[in-house]
PDB file of N, CA and C in Angstrom:
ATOM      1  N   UNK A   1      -4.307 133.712 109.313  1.00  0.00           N
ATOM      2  CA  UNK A   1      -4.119 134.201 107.937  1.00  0.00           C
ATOM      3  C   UNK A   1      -2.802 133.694 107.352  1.00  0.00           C
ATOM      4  N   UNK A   2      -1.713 133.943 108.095  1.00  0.00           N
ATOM      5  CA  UNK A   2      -0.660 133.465 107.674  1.00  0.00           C
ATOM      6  C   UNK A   2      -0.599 131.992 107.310  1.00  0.00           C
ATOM      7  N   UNK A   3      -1.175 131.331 107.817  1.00  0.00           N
ATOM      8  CA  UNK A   3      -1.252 129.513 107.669  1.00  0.00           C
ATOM      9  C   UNK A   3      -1.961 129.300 106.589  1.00  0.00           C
ATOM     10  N   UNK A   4      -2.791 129.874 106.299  1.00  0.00           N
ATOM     11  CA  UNK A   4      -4.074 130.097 104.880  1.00  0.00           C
ATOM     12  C   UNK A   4      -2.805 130.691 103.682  1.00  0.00           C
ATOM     13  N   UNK A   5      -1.505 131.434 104.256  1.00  0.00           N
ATOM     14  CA  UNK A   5      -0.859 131.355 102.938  1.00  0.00           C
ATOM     15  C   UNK A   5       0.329 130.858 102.140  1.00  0.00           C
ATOM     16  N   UNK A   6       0.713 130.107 103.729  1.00  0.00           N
ATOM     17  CA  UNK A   6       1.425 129.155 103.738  1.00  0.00           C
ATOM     18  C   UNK A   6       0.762 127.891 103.175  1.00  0.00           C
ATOM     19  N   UNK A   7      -0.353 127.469 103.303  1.00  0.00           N
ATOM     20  CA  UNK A   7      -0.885 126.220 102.430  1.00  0.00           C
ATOM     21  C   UNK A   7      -1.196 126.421 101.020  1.00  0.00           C
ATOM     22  N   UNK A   8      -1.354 127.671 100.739  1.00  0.00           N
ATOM     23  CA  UNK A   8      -1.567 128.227  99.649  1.00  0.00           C
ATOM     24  C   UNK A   8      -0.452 127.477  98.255  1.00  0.00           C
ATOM     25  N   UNK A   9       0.923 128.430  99.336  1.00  0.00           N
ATOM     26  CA  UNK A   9       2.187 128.755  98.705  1.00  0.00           C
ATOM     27  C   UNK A   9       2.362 126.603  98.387  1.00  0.00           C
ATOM     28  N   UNK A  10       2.362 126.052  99.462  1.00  0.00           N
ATOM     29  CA  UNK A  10       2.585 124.404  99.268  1.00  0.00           C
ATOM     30  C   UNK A  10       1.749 123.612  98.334  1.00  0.00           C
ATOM     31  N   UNK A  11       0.228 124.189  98.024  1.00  0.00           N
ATOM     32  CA  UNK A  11      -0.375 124.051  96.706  1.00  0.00           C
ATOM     33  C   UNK A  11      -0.075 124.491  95.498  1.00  0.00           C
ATOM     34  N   UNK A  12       0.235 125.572  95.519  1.00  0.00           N
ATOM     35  CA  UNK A  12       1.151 125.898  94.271  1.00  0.00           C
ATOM     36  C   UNK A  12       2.560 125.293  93.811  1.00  0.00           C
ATOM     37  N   UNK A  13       3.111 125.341  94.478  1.00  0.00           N
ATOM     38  CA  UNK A  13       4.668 123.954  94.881  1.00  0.00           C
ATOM     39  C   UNK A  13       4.382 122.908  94.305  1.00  0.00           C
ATOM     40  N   UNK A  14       3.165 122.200  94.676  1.00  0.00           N
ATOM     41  CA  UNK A  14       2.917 120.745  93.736  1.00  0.00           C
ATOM     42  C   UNK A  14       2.516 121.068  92.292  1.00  0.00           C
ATOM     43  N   UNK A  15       1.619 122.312  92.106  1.00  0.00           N
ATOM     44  CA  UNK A  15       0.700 122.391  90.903  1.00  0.00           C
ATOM     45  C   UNK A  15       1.581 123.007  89.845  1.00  0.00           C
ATOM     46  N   UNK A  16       2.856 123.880  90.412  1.00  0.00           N
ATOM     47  CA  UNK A  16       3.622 124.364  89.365  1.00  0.00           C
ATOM     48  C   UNK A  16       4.833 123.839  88.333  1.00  0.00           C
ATOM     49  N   UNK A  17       4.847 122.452  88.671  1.00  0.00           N
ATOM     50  CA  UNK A  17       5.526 121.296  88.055  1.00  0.00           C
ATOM     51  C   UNK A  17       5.290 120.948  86.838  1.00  0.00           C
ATOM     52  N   UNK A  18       3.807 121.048  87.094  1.00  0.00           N
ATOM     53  CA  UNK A  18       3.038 119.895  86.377  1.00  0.00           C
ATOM     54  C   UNK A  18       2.245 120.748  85.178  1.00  0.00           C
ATOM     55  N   UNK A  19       2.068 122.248  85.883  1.00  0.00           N
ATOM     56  CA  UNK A  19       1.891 123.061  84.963  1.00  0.00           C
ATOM     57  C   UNK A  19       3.052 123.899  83.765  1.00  0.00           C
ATOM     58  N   UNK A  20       4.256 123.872  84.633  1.00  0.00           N
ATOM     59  CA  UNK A  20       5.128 124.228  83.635  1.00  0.00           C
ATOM     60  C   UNK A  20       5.097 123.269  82.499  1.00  0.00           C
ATOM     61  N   UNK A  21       4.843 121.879  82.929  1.00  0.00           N
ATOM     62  CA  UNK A  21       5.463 121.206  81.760  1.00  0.00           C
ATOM     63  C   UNK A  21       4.467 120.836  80.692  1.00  0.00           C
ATOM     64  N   UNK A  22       3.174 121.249  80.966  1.00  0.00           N
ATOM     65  CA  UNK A  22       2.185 121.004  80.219  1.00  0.00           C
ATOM     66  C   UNK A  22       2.077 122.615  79.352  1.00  0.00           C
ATOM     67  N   UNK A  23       2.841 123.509  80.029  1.00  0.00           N
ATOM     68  CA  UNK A  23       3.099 124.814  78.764  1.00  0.00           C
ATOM     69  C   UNK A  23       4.484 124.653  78.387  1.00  0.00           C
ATOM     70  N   UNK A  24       5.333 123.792  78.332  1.00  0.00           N
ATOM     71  CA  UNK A  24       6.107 123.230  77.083  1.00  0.00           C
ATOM     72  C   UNK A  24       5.470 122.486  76.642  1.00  0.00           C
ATOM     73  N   UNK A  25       4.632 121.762  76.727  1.00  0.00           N
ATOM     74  CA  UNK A  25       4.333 120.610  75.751  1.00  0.00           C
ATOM     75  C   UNK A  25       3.281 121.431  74.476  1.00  0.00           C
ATOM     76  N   UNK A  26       2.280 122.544  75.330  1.00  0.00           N
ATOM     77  CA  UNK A  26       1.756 123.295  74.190  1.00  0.00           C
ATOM     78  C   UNK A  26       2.227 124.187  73.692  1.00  0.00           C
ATOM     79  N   UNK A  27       2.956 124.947  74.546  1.00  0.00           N
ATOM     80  CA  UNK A  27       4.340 126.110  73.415  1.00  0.00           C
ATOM     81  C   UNK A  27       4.809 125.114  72.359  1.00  0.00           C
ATOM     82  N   UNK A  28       5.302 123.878  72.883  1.00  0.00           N
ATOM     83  CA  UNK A  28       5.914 122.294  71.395  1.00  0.00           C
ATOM     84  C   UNK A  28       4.950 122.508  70.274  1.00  0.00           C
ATOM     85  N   UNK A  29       3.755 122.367  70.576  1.00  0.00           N
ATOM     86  CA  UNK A  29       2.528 121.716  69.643  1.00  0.00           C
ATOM     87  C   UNK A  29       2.267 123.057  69.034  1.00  0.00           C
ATOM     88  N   UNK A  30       2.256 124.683  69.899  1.00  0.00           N
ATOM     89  CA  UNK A  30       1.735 126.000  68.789  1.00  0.00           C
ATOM     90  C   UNK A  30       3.035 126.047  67.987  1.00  0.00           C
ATOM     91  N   UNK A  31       4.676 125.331  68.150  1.00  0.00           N
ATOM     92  CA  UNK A  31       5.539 125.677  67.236  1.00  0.00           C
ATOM     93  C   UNK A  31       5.208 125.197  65.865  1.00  0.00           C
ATOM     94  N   UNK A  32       4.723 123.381  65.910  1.00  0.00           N
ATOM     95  CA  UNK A  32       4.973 122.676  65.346  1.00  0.00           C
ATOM     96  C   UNK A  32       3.624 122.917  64.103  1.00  0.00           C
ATOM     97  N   UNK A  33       2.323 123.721  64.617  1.00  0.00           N
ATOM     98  CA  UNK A  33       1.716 124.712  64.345  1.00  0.00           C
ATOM     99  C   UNK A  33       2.318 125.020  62.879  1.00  0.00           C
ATOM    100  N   UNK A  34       2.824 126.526  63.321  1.00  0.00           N
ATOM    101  CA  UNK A  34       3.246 127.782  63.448  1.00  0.00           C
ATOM    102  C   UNK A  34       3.745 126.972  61.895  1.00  0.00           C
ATOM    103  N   UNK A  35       4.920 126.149  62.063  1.00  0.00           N
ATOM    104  CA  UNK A  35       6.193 125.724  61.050  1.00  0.00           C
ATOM    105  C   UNK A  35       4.787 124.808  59.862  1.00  0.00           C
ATOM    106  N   UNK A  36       4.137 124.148  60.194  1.00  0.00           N
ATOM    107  CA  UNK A  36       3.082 123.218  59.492  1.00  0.00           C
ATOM    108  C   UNK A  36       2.769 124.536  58.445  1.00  0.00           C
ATOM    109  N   UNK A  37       2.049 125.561  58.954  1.00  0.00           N
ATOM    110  CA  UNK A  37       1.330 126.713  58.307  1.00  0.00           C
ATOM    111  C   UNK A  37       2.421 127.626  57.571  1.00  0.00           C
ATOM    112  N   UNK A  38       3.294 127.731  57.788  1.00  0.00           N
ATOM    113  CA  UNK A  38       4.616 127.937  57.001  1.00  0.00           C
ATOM    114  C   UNK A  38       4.850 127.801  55.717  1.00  0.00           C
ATOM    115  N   UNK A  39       5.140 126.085  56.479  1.00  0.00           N
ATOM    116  CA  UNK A  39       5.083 125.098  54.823  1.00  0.00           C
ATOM    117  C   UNK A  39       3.930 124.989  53.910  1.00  0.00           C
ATOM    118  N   UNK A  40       2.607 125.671  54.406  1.00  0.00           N
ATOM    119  CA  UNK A  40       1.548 125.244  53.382  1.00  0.00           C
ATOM    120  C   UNK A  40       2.135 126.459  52.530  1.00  0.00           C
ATOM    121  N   UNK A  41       2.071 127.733  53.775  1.00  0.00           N
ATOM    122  CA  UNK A  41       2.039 128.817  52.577  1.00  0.00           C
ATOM    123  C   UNK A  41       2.649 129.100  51.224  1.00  0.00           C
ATOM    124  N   UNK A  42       3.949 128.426  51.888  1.00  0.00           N
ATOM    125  CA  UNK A  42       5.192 128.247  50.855  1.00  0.00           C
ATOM    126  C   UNK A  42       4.484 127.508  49.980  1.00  0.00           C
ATOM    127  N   UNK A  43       4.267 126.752  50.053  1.00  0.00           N
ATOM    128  CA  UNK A  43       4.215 125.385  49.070  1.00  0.00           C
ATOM    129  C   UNK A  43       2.910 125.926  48.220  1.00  0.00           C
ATOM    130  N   UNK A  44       2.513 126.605  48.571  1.00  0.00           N
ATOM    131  CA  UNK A  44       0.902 127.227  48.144  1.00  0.00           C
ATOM    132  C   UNK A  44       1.022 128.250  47.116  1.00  0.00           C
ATOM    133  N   UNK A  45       2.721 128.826  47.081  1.00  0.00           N
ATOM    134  CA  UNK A  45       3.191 129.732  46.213  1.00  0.00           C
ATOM    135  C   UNK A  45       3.267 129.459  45.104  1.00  0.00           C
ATOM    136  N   UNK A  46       3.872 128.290  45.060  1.00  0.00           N
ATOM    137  CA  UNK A  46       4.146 127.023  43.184  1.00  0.00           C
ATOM    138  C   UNK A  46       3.102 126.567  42.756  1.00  0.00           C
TER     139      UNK A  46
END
């Protein structure tokens, strides 16, 4: 059992790299979002 969570823990080790950085890249993209829909609203006011 213990070896089943030790390989576990070393799969996660590789996968959590690659996953952090792919939730900055979409936290980036819901900001850039977020600020786009902003500016319509504004601009939607005039």
């Amino acid at each position: 059992m213990s070896e089943h969570i030790t390989a576990l823990n070393l799969a996660l080790n590789e996968v959590q790299p690659k996953f952090s950085s792919l939730l900055r890249r979409v936290s980036k993209i819901l900001k850039f979002i977020n600020l786009f829909c902003q500016i319509r609203q504004a601009s939607g006011k005039f």
